[in-house]
N, C-alpha and C. Protein backbone atom coordinates (compact mmCIF):
# COMPACT_ATOMS: atom_id res chain seq x y z
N UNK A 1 -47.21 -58.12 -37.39
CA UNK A 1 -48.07 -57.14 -38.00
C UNK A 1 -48.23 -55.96 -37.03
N UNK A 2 -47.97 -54.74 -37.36
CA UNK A 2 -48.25 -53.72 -36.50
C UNK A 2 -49.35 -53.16 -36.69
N UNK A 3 -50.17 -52.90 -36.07
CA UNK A 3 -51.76 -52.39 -35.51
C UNK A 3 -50.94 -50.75 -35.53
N UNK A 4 -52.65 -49.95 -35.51
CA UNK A 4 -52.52 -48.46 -35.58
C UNK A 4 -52.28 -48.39 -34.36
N UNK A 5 -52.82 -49.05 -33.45
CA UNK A 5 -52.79 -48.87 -31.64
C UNK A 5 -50.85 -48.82 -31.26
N UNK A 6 -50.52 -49.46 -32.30
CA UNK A 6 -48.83 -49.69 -31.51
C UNK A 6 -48.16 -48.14 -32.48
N UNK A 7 -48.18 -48.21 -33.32
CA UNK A 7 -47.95 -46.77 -33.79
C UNK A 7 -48.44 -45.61 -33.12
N UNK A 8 -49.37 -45.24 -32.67
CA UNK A 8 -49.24 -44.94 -31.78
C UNK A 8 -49.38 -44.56 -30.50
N UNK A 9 -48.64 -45.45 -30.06
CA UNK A 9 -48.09 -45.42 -28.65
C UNK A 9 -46.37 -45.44 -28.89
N UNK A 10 -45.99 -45.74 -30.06
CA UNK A 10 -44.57 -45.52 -30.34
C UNK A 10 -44.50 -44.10 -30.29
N UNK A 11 -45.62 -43.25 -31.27
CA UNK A 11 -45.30 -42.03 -31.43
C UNK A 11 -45.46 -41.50 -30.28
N UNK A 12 -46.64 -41.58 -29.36
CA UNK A 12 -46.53 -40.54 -27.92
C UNK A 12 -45.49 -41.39 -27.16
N UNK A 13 -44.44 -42.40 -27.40
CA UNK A 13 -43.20 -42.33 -26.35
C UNK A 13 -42.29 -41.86 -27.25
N UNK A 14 -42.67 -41.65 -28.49
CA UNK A 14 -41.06 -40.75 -28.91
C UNK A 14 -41.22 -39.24 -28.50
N UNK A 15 -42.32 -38.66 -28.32
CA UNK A 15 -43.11 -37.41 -27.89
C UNK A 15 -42.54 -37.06 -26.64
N UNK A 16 -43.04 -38.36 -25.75
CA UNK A 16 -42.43 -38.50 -24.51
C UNK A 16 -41.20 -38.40 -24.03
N UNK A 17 -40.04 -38.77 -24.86
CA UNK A 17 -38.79 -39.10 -24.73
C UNK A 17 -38.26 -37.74 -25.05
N UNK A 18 -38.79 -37.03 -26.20
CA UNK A 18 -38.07 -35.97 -26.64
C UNK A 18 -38.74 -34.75 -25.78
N UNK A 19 -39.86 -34.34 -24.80
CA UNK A 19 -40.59 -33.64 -24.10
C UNK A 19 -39.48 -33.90 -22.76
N UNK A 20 -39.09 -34.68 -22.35
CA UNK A 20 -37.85 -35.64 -21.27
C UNK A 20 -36.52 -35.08 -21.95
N UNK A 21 -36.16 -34.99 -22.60
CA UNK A 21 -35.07 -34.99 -22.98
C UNK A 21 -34.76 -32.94 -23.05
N UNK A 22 -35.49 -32.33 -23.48
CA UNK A 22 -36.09 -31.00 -23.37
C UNK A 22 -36.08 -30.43 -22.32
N UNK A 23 -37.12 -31.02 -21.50
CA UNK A 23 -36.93 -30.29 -20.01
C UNK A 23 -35.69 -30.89 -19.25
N UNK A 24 -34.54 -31.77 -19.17
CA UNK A 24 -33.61 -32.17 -19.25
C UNK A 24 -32.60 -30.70 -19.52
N UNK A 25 -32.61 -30.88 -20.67
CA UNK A 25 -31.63 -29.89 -21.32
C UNK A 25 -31.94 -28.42 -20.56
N UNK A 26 -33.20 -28.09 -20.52
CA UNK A 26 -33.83 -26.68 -20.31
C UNK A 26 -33.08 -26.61 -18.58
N UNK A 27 -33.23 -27.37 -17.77
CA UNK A 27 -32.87 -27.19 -16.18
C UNK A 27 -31.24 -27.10 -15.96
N UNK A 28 -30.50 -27.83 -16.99
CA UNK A 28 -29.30 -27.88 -16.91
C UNK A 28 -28.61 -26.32 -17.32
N UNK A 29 -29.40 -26.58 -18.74
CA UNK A 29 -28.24 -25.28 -19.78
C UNK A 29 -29.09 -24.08 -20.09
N UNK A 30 -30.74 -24.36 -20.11
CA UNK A 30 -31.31 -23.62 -21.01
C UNK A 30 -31.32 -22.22 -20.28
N UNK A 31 -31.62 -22.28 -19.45
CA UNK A 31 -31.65 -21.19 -17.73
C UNK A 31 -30.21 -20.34 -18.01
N UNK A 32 -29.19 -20.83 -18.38
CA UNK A 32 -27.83 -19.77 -18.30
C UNK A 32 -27.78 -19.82 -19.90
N UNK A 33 -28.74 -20.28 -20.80
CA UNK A 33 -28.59 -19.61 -22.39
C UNK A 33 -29.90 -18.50 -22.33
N UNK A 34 -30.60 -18.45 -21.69
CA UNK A 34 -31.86 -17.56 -21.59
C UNK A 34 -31.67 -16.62 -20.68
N UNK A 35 -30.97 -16.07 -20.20
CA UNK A 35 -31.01 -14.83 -19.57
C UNK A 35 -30.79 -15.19 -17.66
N UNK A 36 -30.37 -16.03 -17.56
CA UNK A 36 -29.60 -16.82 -16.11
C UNK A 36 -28.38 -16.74 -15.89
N UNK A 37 -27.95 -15.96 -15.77
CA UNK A 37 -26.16 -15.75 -15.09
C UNK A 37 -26.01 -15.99 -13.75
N UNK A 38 -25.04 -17.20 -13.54
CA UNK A 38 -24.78 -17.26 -12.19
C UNK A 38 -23.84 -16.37 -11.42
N UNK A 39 -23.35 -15.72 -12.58
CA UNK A 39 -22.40 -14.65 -11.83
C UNK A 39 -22.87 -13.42 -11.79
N UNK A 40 -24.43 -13.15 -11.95
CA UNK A 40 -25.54 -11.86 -12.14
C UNK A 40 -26.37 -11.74 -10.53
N UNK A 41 -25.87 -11.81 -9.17
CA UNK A 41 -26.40 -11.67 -7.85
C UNK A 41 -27.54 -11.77 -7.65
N UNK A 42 -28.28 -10.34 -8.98
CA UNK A 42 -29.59 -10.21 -8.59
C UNK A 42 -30.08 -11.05 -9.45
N UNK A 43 -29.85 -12.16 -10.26
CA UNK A 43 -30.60 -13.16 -10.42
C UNK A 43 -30.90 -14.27 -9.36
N UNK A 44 -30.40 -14.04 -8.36
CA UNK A 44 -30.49 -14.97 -7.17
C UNK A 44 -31.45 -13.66 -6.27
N UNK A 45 -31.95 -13.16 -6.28
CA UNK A 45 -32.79 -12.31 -5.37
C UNK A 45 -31.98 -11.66 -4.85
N UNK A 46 -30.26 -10.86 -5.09
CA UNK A 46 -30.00 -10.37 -3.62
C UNK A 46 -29.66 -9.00 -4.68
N UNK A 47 -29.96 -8.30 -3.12
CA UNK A 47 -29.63 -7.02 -3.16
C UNK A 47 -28.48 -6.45 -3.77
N UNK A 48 -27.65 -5.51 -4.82
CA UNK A 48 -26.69 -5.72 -5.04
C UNK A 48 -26.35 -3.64 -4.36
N UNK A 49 -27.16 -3.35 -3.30
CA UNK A 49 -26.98 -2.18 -2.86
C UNK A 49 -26.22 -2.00 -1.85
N UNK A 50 -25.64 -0.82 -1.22
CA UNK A 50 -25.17 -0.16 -0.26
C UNK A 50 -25.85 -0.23 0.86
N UNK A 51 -25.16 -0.95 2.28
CA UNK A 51 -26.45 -0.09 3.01
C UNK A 51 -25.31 0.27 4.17
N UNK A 52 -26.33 1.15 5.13
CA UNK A 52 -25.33 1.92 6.42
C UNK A 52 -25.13 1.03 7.50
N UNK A 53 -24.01 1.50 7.99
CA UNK A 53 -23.39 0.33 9.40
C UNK A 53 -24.27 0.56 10.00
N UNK A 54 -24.64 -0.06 10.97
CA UNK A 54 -25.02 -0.37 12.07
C UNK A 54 -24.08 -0.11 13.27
N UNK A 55 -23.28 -1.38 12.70
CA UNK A 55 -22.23 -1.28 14.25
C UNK A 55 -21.08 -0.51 14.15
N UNK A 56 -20.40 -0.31 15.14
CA UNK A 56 -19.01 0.62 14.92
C UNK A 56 -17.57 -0.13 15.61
N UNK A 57 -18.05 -1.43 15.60
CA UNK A 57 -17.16 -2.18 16.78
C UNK A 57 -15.92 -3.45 15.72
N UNK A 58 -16.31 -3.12 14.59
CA UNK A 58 -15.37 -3.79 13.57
C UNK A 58 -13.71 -3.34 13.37
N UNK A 59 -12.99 -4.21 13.49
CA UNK A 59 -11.87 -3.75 13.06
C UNK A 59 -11.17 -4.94 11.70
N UNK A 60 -10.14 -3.84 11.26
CA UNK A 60 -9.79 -4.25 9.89
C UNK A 60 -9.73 -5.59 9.25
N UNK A 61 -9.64 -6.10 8.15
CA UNK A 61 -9.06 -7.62 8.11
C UNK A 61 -7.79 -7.30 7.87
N UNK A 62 -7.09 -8.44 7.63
CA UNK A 62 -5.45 -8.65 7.04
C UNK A 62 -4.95 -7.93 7.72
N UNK A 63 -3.63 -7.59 7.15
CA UNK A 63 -2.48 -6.67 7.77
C UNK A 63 -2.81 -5.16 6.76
N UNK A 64 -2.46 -4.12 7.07
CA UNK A 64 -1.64 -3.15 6.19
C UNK A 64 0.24 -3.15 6.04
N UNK A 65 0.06 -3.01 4.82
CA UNK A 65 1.81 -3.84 4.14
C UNK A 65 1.90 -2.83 3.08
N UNK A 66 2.90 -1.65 3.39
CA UNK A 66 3.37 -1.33 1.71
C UNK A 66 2.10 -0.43 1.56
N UNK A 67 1.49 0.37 1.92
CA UNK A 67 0.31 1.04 1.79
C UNK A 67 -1.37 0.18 1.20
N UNK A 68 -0.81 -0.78 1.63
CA UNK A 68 -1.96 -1.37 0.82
C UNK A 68 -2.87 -2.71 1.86
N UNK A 69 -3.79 -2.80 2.41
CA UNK A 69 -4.83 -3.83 2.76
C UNK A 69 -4.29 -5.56 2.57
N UNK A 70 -3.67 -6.14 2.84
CA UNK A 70 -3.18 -7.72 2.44
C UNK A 70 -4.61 -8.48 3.13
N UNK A 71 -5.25 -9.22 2.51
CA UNK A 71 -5.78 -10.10 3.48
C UNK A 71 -6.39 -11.74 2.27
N UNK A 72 -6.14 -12.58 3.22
CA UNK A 72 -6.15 -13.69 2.74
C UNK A 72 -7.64 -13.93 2.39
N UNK A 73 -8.12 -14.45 1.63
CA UNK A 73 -9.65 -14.43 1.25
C UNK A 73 -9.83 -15.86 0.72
N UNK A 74 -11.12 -16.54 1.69
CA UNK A 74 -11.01 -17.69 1.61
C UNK A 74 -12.51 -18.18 0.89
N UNK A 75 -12.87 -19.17 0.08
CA UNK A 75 -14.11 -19.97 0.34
C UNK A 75 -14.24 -21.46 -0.05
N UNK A 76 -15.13 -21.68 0.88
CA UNK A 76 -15.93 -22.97 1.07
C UNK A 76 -16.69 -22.97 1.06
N UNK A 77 -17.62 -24.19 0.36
CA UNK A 77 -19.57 -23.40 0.27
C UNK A 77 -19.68 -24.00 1.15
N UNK A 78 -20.72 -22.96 1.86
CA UNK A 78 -21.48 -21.79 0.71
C UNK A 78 -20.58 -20.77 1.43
N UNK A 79 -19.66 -20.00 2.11
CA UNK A 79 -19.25 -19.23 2.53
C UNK A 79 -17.79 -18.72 2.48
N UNK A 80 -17.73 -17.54 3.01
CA UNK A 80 -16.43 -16.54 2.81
C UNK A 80 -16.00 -16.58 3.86
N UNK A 81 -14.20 -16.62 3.99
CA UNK A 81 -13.59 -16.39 5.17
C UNK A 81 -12.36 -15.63 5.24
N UNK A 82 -12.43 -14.10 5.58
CA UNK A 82 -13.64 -13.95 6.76
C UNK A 82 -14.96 -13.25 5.82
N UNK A 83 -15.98 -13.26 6.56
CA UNK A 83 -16.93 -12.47 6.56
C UNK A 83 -17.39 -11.92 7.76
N UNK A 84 -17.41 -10.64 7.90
CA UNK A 84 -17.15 -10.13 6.98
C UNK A 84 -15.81 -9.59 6.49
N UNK A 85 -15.52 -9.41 5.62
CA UNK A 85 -14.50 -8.30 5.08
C UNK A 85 -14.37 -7.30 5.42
N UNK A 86 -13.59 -6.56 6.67
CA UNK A 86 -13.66 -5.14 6.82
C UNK A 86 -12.04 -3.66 6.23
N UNK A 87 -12.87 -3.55 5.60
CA UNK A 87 -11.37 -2.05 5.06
C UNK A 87 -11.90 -1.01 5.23
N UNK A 88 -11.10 0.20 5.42
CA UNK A 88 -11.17 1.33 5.57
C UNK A 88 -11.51 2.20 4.28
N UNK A 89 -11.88 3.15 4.15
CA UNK A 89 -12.39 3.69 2.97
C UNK A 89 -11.55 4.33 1.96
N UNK A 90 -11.69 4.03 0.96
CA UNK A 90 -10.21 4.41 0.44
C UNK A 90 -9.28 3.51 -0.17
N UNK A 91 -9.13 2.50 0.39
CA UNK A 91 -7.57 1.49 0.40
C UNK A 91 -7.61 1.08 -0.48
N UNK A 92 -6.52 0.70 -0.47
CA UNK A 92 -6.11 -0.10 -1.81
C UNK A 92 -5.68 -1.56 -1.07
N UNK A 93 -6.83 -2.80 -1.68
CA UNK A 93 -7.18 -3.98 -1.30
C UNK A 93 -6.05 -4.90 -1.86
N UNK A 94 -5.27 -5.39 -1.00
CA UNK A 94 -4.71 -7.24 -2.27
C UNK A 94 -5.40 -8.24 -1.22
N UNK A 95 -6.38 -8.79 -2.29
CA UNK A 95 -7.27 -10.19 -2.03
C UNK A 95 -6.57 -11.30 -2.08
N UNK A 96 -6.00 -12.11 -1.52
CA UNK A 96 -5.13 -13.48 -1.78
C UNK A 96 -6.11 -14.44 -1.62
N UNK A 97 -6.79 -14.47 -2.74
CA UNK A 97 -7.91 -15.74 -2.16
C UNK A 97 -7.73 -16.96 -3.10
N UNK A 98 -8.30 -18.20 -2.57
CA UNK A 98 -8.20 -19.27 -2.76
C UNK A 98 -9.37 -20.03 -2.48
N UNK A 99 -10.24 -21.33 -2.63
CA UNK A 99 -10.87 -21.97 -2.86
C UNK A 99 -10.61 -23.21 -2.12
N UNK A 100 -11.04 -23.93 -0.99
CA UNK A 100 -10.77 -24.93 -0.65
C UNK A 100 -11.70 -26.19 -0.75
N UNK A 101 -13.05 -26.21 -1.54
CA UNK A 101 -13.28 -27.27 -2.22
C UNK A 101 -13.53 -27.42 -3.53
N UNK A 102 -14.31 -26.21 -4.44
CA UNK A 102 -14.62 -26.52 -5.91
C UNK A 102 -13.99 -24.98 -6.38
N UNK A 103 -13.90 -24.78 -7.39
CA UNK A 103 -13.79 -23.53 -8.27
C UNK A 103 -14.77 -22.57 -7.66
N UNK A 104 -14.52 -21.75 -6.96
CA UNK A 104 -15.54 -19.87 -6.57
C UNK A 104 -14.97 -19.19 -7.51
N UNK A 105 -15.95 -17.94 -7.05
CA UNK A 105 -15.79 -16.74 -7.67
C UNK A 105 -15.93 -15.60 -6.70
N UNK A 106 -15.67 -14.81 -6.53
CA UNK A 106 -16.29 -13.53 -5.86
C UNK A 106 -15.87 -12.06 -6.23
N UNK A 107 -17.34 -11.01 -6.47
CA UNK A 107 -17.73 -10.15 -7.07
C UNK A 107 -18.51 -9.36 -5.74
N UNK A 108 -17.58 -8.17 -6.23
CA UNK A 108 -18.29 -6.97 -5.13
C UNK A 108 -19.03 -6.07 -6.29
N UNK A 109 -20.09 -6.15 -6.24
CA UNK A 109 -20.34 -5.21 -7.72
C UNK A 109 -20.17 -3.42 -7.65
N UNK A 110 -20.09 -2.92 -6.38
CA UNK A 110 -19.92 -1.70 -5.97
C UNK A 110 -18.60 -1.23 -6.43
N UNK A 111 -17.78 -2.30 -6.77
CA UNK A 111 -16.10 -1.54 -6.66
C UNK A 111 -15.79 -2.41 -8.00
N UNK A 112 -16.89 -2.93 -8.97
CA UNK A 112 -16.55 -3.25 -9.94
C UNK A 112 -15.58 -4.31 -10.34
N UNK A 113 -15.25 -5.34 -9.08
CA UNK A 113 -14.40 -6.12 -8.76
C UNK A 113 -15.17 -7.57 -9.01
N UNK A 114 -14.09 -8.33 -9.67
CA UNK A 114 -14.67 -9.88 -9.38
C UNK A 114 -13.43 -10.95 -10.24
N UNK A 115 -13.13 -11.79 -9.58
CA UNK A 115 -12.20 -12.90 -10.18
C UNK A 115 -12.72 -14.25 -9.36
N UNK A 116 -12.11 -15.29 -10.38
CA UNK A 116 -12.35 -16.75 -9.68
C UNK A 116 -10.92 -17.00 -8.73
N UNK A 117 -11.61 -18.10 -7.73
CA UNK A 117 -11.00 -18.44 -6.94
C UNK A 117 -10.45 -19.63 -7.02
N UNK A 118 -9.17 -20.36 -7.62
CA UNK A 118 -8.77 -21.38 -7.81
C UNK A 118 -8.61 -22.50 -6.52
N UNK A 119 -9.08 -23.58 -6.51
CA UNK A 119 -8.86 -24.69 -5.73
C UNK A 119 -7.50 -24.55 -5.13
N UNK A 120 -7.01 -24.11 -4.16
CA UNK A 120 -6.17 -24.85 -3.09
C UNK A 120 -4.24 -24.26 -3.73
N UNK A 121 -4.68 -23.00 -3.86
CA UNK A 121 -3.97 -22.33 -4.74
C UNK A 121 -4.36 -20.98 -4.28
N UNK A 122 -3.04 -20.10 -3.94
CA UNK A 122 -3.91 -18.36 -3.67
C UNK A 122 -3.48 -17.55 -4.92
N UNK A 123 -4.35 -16.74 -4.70
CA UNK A 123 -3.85 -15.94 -6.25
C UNK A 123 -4.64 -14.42 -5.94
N UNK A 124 -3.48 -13.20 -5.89
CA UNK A 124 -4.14 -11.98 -5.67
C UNK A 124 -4.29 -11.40 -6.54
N UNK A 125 -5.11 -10.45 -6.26
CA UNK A 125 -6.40 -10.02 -6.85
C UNK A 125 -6.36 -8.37 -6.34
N UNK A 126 -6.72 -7.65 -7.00
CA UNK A 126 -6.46 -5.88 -6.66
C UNK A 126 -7.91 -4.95 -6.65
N UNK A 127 -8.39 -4.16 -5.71
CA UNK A 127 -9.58 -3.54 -5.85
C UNK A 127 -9.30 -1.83 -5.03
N UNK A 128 -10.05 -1.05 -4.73
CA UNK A 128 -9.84 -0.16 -3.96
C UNK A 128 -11.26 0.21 -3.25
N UNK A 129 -10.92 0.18 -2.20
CA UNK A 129 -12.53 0.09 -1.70
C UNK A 129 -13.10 1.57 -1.83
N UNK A 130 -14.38 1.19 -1.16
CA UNK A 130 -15.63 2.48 -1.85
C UNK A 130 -15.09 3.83 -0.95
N UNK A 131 -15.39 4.66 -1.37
CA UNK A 131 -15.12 6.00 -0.36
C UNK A 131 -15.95 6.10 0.53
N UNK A 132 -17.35 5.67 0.30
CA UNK A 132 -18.69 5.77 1.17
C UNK A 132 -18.56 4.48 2.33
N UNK A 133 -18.45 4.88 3.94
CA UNK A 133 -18.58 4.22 4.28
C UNK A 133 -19.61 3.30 4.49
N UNK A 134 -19.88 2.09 4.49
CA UNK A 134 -20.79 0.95 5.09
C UNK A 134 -20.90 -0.19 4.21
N UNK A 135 -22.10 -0.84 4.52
CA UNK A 135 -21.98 -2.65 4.28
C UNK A 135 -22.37 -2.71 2.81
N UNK A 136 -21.60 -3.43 2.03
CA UNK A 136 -21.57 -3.98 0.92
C UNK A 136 -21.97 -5.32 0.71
N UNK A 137 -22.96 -5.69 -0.37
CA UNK A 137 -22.70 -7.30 -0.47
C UNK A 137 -21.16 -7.77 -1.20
N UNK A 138 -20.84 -9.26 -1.07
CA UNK A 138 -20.76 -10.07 -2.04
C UNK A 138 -20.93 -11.21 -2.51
N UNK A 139 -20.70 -11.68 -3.48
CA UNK A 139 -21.42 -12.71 -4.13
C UNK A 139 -20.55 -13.51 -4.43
N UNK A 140 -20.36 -14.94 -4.58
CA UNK A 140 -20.04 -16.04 -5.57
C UNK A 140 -20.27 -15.64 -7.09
N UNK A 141 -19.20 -15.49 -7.60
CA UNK A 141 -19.55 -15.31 -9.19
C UNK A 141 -19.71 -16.23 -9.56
N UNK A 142 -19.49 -17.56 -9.28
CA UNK A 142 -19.22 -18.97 -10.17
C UNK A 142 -19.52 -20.05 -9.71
N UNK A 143 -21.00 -20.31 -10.32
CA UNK A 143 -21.64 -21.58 -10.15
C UNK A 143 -20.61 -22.81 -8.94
N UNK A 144 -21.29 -22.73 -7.79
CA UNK A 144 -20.15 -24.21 -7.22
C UNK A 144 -21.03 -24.77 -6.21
N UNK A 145 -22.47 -24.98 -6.86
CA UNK A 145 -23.12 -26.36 -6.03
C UNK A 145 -24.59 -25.95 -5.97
N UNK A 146 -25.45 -26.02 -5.23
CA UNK A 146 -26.88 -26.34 -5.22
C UNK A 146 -27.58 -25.41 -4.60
N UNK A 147 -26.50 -24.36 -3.64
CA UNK A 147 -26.80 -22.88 -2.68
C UNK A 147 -25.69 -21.87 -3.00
N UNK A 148 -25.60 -22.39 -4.60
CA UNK A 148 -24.50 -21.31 -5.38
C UNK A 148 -25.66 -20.16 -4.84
N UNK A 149 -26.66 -19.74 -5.07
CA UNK A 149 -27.81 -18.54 -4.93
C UNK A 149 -27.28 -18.00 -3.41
N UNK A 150 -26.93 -18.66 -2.78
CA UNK A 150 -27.00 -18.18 -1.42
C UNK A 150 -25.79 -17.89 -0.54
N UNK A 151 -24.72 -17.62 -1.25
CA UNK A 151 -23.32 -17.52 -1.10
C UNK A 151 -23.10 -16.03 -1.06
N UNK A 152 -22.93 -15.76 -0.36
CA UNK A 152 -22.87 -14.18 -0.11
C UNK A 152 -22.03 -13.87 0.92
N UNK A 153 -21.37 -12.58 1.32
CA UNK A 153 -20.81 -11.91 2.48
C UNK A 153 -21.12 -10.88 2.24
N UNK A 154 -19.98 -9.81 3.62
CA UNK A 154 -19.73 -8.39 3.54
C UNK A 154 -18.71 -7.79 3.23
N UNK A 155 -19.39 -6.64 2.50
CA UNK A 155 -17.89 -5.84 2.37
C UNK A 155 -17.65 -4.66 3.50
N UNK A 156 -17.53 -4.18 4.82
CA UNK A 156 -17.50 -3.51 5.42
C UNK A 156 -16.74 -2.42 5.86
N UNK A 157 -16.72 -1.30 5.22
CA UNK A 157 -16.29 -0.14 4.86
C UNK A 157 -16.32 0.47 5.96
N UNK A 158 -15.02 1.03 7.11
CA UNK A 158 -15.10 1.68 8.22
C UNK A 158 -14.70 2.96 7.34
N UNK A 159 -14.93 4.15 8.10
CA UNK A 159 -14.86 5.43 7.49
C UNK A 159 -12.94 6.16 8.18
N UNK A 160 -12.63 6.94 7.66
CA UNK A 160 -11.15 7.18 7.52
C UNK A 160 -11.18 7.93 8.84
N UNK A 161 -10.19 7.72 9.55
CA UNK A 161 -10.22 8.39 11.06
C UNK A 161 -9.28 9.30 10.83
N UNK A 162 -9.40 10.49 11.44
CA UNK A 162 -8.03 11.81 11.75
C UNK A 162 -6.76 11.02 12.38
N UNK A 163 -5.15 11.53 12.05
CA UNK A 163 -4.79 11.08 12.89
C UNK A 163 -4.97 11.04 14.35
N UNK A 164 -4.19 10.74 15.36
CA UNK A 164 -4.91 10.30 16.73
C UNK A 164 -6.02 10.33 17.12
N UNK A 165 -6.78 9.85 16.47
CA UNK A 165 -7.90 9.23 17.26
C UNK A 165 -7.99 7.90 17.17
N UNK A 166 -8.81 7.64 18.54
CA UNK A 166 -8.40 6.12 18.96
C UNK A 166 -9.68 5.24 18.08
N UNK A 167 -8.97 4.25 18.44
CA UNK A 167 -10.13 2.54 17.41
C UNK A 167 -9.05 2.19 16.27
N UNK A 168 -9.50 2.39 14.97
CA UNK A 168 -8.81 1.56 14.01
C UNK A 168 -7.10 2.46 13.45
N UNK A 169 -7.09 1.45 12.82
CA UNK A 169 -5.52 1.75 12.35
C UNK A 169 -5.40 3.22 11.47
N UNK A 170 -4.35 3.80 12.00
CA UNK A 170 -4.12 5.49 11.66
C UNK A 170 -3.38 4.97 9.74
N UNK A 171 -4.51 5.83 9.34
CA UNK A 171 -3.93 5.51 7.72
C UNK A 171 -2.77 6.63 7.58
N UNK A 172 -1.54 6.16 6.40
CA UNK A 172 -0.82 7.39 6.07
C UNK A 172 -1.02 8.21 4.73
C-alpha cells in the first residue's frame, strides 16, 4: 500500500534527480550554448589589447626563408613554445605548429589569425604581423583541459630597422 508520505518523497527525488541532472548538463554544455566561447579570450578575463615593449633585447624566432618568418610553433598545456613569439613588423609569418598532448588552438586576435593545432603532426599556418610595434596576446582557441582560461603567450613585434644598423636581422 503506498502512503501519501512515500509519494512524496518519490516526487522530491524525481525533483531531485532532474535539478542533478540540470546543473549537470548546465556546467558541461550549457556555458558554451549561452554565450561561453572557449575560443572568445575575453571570456577568460584576458586582455585582447596591444601593449608597448618594454624591452629591446629580443631577437627573432625561426629562420627567415624565401622572404617570409618560418618558425615552428609548439603547445603543451597550458603553454606555447616559444613564448614569446618574436617578428619584425611587417612579415609575412609561416606558423608550423603542432600539438604535443591534446588538440590546441591558437588565435592572435590583432592579426585576425587563428587555427587548431593537431596532435603530433605540424601543419602551417599563414599570418602577417602587425605594423605597430609591441606585445600582443595569444590565446588557446580550443578548449584542452581545466587552465584552457589560462593559456596564453606573446606576440612580440620588434619594429623594422634601416639597413645597417646593428641588433636584428636586416629585412629586404
Amino acid at each position: 500500500m503506498t502512503t501519501r508520505h512515500d509519494k512524496t518523497y518519490r516526487w522530491i527525488g524525481s525533483v531531485g534527480l532532474v535539478a542533478l541532472l540540470a546543473i549537470t548538463l548546465w556546467n558541461n554544455y550549457g556555458k558554451s550554448l549561452f554565450g561561453h566561447d572557449h575560443s572568445d579570450p575575453s571570456h577568460h578575463g584576458n586582455s585582447t589589447e596591444r601593449r608597448s615593449l618594454n624591452d629591446s633585447g629580443f631577437t627573432p624566432s625561426g629562420k627567415l626563408m624565401n622572404g617570409k618568418r618560418v618558425v615552428d610553433f609548439d603547445a603543451v598545456q597550458y603553454r606555447f613554445i616559444p613564448d614569446p613569439l618574436v617578428v619584425i613588423a611587417g612579415e609575412h609569418i609561416e606558423l608550423r605548429v603542432m600539438s604535443k598532448d591534446v588538440t590546441h588552438g591558437v588565435m592572435i586576435p590583432e592579426v585576425d589569425f587563428s587555427t587548431d593545432m593537431p596532435m603530433n603532426k605540424r601543419k602551417s599556418a599563414f599570418f602577417t604581423a602587425p605594423s605597430a610595434p609591441g606585445e600582443y596576446p595569444i590565446f588557446c582557441s580550443v578548449f584542452c583541459g581545466a587552465e584552457h582560461g589560462d593559456m596564453t603567450g606573446k606576440l612580440i613585434v620588434l619594429p623594422k630597422h634601416q639597413e645597417g644598423e646593428s641588433g636584428h636581422e636586416r629585412q629586404h
